[in-house]
PDB file of N, CA and C in Angstrom:
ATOM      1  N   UNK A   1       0.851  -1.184   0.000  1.00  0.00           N
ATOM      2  CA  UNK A   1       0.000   0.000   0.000  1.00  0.00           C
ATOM      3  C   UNK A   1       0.891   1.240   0.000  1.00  0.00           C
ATOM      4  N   UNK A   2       0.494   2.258  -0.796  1.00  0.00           N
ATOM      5  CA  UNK A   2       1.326   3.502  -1.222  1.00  0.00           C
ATOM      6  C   UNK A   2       0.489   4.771  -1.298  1.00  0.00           C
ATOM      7  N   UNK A   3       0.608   5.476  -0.698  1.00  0.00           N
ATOM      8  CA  UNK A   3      -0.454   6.643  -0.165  1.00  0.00           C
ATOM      9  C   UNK A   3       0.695   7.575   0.283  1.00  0.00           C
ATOM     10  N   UNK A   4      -0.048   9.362   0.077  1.00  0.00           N
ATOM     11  CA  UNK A   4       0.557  10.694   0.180  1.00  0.00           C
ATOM     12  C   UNK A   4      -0.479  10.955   1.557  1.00  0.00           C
ATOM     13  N   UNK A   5       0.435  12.084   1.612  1.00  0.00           N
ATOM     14  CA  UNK A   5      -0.778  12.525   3.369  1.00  0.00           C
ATOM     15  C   UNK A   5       0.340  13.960   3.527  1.00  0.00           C
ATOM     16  N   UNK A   6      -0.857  15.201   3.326  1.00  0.00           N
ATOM     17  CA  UNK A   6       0.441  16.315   4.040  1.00  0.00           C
ATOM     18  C   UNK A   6       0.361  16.186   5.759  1.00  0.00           C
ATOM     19  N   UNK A   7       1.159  16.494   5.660  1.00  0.00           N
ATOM     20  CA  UNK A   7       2.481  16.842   7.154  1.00  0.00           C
ATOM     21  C   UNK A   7       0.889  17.082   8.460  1.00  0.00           C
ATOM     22  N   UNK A   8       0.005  18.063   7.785  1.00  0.00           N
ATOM     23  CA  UNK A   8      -0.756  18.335   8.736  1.00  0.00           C
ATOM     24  C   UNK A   8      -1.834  17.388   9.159  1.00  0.00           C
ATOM     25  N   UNK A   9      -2.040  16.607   8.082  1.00  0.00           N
ATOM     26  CA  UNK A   9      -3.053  15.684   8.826  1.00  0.00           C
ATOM     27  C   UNK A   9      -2.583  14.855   9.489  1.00  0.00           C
ATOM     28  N   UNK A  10      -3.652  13.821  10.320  1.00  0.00           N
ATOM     29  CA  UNK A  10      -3.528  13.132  11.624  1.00  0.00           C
ATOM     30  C   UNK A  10      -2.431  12.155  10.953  1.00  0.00           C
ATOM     31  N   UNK A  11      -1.630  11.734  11.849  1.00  0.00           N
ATOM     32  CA  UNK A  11      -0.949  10.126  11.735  1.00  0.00           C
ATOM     33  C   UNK A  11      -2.342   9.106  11.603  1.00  0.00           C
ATOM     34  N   UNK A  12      -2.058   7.969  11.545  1.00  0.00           N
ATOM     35  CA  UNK A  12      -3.090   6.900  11.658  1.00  0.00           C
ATOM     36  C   UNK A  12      -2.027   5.525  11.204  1.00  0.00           C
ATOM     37  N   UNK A  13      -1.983   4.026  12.090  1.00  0.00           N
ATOM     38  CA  UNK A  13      -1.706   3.180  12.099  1.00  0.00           C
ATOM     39  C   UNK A  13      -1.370   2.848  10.760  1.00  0.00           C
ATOM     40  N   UNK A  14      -2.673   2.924   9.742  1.00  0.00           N
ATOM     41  CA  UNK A  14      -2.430   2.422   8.835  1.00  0.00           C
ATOM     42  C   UNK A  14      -1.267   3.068   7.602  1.00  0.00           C
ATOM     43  N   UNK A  15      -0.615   4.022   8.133  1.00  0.00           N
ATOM     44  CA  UNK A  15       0.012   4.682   7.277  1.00  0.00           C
ATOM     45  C   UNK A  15       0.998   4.368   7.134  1.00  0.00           C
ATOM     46  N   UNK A  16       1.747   3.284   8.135  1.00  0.00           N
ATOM     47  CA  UNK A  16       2.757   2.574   8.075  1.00  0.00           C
ATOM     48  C   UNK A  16       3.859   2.900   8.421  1.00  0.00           C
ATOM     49  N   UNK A  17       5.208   3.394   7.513  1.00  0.00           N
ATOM     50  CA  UNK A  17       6.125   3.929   7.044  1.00  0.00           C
ATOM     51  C   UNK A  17       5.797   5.527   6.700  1.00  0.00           C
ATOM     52  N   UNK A  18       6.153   6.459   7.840  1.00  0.00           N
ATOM     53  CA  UNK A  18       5.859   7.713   7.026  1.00  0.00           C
ATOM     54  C   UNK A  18       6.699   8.294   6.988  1.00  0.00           C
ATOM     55  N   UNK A  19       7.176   8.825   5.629  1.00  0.00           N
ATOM     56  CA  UNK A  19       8.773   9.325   5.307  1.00  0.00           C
ATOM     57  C   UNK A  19       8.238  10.851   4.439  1.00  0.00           C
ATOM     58  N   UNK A  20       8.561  11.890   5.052  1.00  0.00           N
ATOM     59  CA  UNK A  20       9.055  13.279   4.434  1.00  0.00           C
ATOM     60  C   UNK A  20       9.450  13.677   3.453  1.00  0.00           C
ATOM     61  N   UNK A  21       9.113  13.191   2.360  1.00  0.00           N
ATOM     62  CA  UNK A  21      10.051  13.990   1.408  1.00  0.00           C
ATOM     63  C   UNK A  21      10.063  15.045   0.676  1.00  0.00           C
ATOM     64  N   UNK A  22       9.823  16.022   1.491  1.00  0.00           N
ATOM     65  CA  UNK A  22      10.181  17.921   1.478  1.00  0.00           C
ATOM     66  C   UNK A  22      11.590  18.019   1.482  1.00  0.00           C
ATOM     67  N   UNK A  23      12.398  19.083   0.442  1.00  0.00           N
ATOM     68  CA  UNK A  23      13.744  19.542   0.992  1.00  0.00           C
ATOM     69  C   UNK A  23      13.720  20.020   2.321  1.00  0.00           C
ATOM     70  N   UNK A  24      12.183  21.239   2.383  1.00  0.00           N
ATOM     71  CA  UNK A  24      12.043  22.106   3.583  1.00  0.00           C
ATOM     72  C   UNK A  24      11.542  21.678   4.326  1.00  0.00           C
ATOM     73  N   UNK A  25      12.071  21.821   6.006  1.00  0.00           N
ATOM     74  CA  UNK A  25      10.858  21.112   6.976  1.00  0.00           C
ATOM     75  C   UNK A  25       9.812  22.272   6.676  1.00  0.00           C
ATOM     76  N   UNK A  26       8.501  21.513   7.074  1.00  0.00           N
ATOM     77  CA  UNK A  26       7.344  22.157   6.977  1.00  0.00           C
ATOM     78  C   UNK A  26       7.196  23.266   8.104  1.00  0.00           C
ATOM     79  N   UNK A  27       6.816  24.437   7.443  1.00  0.00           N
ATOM     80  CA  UNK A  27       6.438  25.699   8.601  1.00  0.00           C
ATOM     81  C   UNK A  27       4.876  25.383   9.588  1.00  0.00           C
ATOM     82  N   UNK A  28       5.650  25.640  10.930  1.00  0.00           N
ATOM     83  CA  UNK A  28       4.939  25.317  12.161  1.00  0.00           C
ATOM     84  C   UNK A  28       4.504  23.871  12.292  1.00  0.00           C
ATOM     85  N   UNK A  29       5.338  22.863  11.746  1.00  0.00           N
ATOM     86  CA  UNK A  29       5.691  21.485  12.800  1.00  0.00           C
ATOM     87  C   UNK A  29       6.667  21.234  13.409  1.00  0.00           C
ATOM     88  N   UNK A  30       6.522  21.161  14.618  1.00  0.00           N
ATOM     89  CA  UNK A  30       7.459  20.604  15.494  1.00  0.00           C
ATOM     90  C   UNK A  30       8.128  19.373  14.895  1.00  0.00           C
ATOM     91  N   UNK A  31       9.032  18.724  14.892  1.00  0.00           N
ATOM     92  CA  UNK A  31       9.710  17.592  14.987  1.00  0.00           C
ATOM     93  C   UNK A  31       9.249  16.646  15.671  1.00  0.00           C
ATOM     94  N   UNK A  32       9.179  16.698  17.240  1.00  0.00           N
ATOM     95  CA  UNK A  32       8.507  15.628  17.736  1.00  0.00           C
ATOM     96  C   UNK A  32       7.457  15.533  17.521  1.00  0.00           C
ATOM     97  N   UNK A  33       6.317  16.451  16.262  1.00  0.00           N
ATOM     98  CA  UNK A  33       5.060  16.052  16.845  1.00  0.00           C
ATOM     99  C   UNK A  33       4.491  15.213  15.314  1.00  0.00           C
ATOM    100  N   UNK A  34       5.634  15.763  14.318  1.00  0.00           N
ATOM    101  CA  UNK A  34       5.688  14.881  12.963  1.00  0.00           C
ATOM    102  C   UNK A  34       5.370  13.982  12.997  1.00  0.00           C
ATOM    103  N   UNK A  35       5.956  12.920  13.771  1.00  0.00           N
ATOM    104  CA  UNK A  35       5.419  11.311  13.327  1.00  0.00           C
ATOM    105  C   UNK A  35       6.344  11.018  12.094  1.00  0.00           C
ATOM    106  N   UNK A  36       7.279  11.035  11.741  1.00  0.00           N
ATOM    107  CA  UNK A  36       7.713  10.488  10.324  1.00  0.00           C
ATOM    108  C   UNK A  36       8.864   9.662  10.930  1.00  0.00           C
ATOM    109  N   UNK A  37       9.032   8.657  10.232  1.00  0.00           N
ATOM    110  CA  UNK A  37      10.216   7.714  10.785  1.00  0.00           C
ATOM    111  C   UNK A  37      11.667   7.989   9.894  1.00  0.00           C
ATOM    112  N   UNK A  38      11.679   8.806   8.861  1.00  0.00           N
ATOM    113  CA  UNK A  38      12.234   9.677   8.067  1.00  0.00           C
ATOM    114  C   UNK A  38      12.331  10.730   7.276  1.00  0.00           C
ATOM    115  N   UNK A  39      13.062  11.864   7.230  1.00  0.00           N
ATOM    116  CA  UNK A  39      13.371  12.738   6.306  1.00  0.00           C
ATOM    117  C   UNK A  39      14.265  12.952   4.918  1.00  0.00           C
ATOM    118  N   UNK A  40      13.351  12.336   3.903  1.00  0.00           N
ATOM    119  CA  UNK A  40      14.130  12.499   2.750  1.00  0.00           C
ATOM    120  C   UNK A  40      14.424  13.326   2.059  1.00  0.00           C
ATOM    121  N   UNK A  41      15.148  14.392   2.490  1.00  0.00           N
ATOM    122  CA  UNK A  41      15.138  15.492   1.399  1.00  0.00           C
ATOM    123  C   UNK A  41      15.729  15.166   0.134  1.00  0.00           C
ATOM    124  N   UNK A  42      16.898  14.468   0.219  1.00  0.00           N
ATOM    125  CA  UNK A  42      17.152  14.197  -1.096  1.00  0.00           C
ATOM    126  C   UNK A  42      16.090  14.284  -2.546  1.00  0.00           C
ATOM    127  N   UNK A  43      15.271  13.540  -1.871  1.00  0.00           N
ATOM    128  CA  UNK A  43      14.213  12.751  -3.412  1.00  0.00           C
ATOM    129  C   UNK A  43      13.437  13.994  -3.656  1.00  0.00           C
ATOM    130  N   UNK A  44      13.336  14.762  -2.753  1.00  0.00           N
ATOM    131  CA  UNK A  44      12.503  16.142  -3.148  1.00  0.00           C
ATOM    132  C   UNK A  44      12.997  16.830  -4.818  1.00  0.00           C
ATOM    133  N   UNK A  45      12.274  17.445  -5.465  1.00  0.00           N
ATOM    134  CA  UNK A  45      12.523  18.311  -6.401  1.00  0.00           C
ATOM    135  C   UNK A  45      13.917  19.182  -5.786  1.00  0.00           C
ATOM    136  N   UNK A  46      14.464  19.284  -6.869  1.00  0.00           N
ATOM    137  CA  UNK A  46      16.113  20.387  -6.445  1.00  0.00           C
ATOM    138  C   UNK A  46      15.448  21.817  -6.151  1.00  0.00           C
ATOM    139  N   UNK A  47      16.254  22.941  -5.735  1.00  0.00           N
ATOM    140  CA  UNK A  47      15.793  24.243  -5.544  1.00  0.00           C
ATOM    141  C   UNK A  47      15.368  25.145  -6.740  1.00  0.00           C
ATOM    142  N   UNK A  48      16.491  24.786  -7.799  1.00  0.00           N
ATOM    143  CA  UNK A  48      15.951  25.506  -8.685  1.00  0.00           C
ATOM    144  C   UNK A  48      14.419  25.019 -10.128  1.00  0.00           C
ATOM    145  N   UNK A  49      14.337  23.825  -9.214  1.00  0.00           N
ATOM    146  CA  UNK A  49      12.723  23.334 -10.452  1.00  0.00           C
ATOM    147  C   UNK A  49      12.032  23.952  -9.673  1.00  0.00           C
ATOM    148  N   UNK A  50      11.904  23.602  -8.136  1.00  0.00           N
ATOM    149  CA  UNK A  50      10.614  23.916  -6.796  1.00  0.00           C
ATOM    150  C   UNK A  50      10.719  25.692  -6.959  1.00  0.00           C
ATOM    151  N   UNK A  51      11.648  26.283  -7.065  1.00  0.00           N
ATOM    152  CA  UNK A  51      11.238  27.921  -7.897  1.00  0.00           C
ATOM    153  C   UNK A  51      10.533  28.321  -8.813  1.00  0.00           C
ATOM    154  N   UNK A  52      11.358  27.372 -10.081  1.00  0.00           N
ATOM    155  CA  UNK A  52      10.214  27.224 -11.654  1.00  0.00           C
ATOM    156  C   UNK A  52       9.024  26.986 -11.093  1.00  0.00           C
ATOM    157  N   UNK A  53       9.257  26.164 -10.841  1.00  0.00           N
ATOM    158  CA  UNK A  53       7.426  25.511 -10.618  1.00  0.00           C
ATOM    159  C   UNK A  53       6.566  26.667 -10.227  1.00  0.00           C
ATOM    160  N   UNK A  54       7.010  26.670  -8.895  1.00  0.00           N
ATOM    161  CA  UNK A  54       6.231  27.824  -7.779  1.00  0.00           C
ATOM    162  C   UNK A  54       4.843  27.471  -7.286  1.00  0.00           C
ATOM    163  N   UNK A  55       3.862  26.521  -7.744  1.00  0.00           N
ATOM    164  CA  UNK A  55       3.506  25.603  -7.221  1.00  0.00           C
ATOM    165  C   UNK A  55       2.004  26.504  -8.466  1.00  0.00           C
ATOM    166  N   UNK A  56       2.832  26.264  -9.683  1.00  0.00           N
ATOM    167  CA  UNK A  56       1.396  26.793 -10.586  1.00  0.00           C
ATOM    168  C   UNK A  56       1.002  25.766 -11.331  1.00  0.00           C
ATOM    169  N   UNK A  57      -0.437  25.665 -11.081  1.00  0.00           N
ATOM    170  CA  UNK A  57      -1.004  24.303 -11.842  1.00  0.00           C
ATOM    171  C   UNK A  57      -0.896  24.441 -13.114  1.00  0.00           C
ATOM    172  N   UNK A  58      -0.187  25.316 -14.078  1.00  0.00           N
ATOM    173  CA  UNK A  58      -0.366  25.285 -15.409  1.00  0.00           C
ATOM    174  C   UNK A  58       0.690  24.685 -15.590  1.00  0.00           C
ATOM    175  N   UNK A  59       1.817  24.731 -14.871  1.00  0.00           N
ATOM    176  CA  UNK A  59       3.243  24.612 -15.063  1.00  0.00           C
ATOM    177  C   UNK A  59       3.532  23.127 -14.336  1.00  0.00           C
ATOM    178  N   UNK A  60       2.101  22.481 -14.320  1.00  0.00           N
ATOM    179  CA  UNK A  60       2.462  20.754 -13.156  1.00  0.00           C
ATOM    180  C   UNK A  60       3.027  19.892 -14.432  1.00  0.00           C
ATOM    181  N   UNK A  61       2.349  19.555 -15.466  1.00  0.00           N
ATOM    182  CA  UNK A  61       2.862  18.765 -16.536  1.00  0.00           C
ATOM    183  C   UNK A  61       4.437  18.694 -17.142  1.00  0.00           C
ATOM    184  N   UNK A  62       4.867  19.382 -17.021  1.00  0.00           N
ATOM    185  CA  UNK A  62       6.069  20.305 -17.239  1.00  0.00           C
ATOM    186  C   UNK A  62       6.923  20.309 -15.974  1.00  0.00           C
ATOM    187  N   UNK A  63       6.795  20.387 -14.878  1.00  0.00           N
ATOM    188  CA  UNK A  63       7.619  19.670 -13.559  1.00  0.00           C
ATOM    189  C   UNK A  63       7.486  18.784 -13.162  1.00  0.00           C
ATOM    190  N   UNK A  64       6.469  17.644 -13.329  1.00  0.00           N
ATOM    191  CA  UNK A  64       6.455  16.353 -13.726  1.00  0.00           C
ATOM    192  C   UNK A  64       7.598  15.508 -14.333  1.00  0.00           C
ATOM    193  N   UNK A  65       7.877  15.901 -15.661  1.00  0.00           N
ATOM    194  CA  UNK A  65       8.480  15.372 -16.291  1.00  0.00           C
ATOM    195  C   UNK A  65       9.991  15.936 -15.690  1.00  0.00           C
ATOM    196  N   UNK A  66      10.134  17.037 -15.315  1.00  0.00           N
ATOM    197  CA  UNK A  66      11.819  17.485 -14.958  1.00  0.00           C
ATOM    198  C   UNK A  66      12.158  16.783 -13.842  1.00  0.00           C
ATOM    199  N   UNK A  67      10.832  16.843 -12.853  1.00  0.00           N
ATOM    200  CA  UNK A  67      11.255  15.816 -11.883  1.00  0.00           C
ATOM    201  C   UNK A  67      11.555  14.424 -11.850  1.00  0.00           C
ATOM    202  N   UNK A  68      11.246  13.862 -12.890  1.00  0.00           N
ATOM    203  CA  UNK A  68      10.874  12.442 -12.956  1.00  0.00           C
ATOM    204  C   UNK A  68      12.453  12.230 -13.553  1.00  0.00           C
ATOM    205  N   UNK A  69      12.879  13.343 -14.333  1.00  0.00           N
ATOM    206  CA  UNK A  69      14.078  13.342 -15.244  1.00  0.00           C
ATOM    207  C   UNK A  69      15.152  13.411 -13.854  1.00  0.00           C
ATOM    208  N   UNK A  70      15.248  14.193 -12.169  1.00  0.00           N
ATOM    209  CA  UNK A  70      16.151  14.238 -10.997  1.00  0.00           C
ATOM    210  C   UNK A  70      15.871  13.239 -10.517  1.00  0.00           C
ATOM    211  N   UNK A  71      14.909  12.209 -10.726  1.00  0.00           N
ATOM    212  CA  UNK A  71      15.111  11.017  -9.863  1.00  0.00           C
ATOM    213  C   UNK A  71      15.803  10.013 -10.174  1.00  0.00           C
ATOM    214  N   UNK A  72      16.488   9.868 -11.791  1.00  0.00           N
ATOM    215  CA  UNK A  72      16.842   9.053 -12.063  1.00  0.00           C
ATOM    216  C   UNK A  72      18.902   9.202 -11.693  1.00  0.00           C
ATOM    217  N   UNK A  73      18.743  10.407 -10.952  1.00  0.00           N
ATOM    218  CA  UNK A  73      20.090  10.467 -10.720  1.00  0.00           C
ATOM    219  C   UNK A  73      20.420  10.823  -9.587  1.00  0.00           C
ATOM    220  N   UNK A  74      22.349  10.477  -8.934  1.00  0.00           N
ATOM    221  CA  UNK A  74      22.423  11.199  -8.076  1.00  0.00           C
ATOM    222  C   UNK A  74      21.749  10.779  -6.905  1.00  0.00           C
ATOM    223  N   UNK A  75      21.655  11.757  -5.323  1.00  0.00           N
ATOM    224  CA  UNK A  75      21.231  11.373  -4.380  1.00  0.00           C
ATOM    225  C   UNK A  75      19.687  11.067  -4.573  1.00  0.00           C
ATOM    226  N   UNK A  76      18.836  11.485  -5.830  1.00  0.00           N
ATOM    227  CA  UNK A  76      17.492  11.059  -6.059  1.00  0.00           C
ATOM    228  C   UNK A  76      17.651   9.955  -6.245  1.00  0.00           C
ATOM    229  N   UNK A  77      18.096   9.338  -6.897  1.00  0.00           N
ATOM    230  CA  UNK A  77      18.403   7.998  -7.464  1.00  0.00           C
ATOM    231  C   UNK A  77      18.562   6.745  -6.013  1.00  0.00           C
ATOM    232  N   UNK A  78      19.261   7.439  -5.423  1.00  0.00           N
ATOM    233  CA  UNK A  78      19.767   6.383  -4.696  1.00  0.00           C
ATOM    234  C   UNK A  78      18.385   6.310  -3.066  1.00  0.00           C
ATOM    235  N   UNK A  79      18.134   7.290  -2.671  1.00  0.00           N
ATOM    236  CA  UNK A  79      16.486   7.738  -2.181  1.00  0.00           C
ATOM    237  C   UNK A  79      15.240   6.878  -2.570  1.00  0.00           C
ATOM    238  N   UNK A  80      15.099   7.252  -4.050  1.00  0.00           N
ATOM    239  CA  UNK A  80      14.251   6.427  -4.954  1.00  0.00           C
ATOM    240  C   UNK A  80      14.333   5.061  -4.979  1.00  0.00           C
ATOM    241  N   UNK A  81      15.779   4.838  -4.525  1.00  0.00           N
ATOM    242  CA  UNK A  81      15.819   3.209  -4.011  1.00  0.00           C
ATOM    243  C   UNK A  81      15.066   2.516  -2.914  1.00  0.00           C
ATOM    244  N   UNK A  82      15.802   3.347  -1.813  1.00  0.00           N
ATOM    245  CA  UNK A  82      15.464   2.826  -0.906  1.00  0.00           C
ATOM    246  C   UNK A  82      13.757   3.629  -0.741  1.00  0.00           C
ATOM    247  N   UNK A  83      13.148   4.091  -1.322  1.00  0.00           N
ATOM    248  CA  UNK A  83      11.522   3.836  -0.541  1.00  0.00           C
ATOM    249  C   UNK A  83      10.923   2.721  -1.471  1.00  0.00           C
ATOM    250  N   UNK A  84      11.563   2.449  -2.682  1.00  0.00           N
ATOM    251  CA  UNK A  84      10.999   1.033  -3.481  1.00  0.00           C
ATOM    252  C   UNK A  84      11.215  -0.169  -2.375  1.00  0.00           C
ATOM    253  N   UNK A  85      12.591   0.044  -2.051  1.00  0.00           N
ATOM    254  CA  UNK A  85      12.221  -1.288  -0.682  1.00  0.00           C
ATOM    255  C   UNK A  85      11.926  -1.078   0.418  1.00  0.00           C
ATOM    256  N   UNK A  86      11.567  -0.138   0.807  1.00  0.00           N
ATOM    257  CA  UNK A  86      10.660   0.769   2.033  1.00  0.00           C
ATOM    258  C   UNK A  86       9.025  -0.584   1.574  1.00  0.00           C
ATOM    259  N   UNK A  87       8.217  -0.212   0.436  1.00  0.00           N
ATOM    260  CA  UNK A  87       7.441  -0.362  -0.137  1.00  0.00           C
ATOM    261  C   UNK A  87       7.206  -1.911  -0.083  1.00  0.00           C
ATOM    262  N   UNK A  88       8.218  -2.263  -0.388  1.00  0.00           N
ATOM    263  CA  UNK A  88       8.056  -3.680  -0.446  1.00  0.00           C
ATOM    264  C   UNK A  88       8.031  -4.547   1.063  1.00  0.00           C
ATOM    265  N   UNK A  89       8.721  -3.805   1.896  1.00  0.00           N
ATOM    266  CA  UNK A  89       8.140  -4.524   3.242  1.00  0.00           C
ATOM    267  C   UNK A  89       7.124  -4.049   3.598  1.00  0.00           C
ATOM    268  N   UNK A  90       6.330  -3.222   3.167  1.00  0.00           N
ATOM    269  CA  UNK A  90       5.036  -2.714   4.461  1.00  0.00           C
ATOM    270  C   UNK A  90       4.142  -1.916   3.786  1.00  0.00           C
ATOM    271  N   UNK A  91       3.184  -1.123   4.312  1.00  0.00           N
ATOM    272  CA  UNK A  91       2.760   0.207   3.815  1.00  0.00           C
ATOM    273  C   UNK A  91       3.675   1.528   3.945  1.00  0.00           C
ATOM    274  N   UNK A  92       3.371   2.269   2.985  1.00  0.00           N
ATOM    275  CA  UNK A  92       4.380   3.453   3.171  1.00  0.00           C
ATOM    276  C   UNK A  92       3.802   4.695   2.481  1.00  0.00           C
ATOM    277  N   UNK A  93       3.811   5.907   3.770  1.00  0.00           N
ATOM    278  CA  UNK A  93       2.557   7.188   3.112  1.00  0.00           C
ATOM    279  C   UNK A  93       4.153   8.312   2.937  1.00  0.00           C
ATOM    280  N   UNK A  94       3.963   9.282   1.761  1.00  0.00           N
ATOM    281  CA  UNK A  94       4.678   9.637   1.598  1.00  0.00           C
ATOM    282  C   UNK A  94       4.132  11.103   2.201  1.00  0.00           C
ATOM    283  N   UNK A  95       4.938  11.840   2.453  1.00  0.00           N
ATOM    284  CA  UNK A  95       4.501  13.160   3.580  1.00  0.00           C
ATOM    285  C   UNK A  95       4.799  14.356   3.088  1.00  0.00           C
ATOM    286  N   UNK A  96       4.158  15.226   2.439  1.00  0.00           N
ATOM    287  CA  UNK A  96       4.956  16.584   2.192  1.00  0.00           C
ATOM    288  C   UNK A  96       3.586  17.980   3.125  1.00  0.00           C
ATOM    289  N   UNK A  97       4.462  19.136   2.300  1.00  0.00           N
ATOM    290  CA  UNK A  97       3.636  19.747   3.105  1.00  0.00           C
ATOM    291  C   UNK A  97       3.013  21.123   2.159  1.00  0.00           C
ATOM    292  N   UNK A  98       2.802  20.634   0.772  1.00  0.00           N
ATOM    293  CA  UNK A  98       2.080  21.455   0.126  1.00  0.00           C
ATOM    294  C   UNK A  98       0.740  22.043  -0.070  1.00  0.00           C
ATOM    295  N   UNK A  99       0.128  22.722   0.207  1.00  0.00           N
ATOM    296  CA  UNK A  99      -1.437  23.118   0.307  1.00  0.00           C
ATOM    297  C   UNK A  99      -2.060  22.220  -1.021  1.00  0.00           C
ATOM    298  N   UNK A 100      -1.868  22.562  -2.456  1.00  0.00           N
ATOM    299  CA  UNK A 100      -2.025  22.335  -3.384  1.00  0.00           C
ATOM    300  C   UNK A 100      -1.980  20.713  -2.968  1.00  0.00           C
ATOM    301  N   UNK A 101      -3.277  19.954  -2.902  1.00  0.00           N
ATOM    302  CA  UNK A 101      -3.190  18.519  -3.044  1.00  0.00           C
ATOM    303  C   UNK A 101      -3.096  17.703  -4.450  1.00  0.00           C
ATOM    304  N   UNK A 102      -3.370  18.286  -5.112  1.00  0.00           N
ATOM    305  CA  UNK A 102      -3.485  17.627  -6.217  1.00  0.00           C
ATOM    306  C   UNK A 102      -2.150  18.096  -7.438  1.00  0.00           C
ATOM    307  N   UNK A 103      -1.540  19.082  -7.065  1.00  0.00           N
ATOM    308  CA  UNK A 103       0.228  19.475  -7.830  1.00  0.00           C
ATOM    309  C   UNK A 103       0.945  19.833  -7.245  1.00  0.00           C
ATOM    310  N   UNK A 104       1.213  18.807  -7.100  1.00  0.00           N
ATOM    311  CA  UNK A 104       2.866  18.447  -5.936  1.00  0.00           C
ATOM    312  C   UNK A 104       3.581  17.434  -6.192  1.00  0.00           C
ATOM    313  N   UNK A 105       4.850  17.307  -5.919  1.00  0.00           N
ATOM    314  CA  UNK A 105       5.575  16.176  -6.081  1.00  0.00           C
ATOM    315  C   UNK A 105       5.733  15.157  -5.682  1.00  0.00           C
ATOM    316  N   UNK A 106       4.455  15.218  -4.588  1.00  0.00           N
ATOM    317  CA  UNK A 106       4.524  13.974  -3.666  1.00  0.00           C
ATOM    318  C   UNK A 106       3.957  12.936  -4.493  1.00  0.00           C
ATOM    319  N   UNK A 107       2.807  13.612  -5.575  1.00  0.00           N
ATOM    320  CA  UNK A 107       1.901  12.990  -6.557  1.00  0.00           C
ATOM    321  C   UNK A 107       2.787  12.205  -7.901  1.00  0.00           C
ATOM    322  N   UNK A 108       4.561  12.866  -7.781  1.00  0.00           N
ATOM    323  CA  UNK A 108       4.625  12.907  -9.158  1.00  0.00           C
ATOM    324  C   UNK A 108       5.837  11.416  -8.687  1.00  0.00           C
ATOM    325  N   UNK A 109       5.983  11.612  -7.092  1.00  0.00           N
ATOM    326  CA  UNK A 109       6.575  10.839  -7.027  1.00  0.00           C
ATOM    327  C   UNK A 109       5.944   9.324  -6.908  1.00  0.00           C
ATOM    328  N   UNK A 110       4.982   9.250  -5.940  1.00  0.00           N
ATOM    329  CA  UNK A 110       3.960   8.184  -6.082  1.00  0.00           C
ATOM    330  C   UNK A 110       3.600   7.642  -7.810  1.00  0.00           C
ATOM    331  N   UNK A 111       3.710   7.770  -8.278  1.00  0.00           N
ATOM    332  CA  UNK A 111       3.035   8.026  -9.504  1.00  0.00           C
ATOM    333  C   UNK A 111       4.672   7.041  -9.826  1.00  0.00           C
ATOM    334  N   UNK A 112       5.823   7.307 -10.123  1.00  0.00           N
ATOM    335  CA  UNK A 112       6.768   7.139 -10.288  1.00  0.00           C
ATOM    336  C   UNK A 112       7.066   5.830  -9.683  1.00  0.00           C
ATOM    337  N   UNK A 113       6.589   5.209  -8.345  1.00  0.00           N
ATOM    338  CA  UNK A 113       6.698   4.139  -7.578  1.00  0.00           C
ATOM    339  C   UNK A 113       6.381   3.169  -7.863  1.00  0.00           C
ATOM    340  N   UNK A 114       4.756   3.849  -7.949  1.00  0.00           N
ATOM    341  CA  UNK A 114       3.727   2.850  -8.472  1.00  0.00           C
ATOM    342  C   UNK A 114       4.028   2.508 -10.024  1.00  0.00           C
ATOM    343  N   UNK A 115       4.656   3.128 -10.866  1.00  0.00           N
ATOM    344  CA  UNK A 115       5.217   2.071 -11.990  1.00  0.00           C
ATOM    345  C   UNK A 115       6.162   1.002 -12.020  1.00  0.00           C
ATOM    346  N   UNK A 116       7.280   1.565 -10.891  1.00  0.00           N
ATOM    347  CA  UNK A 116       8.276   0.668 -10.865  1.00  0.00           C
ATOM    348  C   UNK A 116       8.007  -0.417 -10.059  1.00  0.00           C
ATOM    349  N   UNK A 117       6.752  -0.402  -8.828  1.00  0.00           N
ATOM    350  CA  UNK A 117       6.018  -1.654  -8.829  1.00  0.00           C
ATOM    351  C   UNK A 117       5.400  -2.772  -9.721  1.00  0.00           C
ATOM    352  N   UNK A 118       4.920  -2.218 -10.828  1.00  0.00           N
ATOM    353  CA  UNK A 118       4.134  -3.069 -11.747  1.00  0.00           C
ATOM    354  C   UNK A 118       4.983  -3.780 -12.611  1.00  0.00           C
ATOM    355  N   UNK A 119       6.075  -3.075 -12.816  1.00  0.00           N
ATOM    356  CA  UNK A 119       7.502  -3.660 -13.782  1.00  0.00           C
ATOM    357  C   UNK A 119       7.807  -5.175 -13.178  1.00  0.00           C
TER     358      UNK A 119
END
């Protein structure tokens, strides 16, 4: 099981594995009150796409693909590993902390997982 959840909503059992992957910690969470059993910044979008972007839905199709193009390298690459075998032992909710639920990278990364599952 492979599921997104921002930062602000509740924890819940079933979420399994909940790993961060924001460069930025999220504004006004505490650390202890996170709940995440990791922080991946690595796998996050680099600084200068998460600028491009700026979080405009016209511009999601189009950071999609640039992102999908940083995961295949580098500390993404090696990140992108390990939540594929994150995945394979358990459930695992991926955590960011963007308002925008539906264009974000948490989507583009899930999306990205869930293929290399089906392979």
């Amino acid at each position: 099981m492979l599921q997104i959840k921002r930062i602000y909503e509740q924890a819940e059992p079933a979420d399994g594995r909940r790993i961060l992957v924001d460069r930025l910690w999220p504004r006004g969470v505490r650390k202890e009150e996170a709940q995440v059993s990791e922080w991946m910044k690595e796998v996050a979008p680099g600084a200068d796409l998460r600028k491009w972007f700026g979080h405009r839905p016209e511009r999601f199709a189009e950071f999609a693909g640039r992102y999908e193009e940083e995961l295949k390298v580098g500390q993404a690459k090696v990140q992108l590993e390990r939540l594929k075998a994150y995945l394979e032992s358990g459930p695992l909710t991926l955590v960011y902390a963007a308002r925008d639920e539906e264009h974000n990278h948490a989507w583009v990364l899930m999306r990205v997982l869930e293929r290399s599952l089906s392979r």
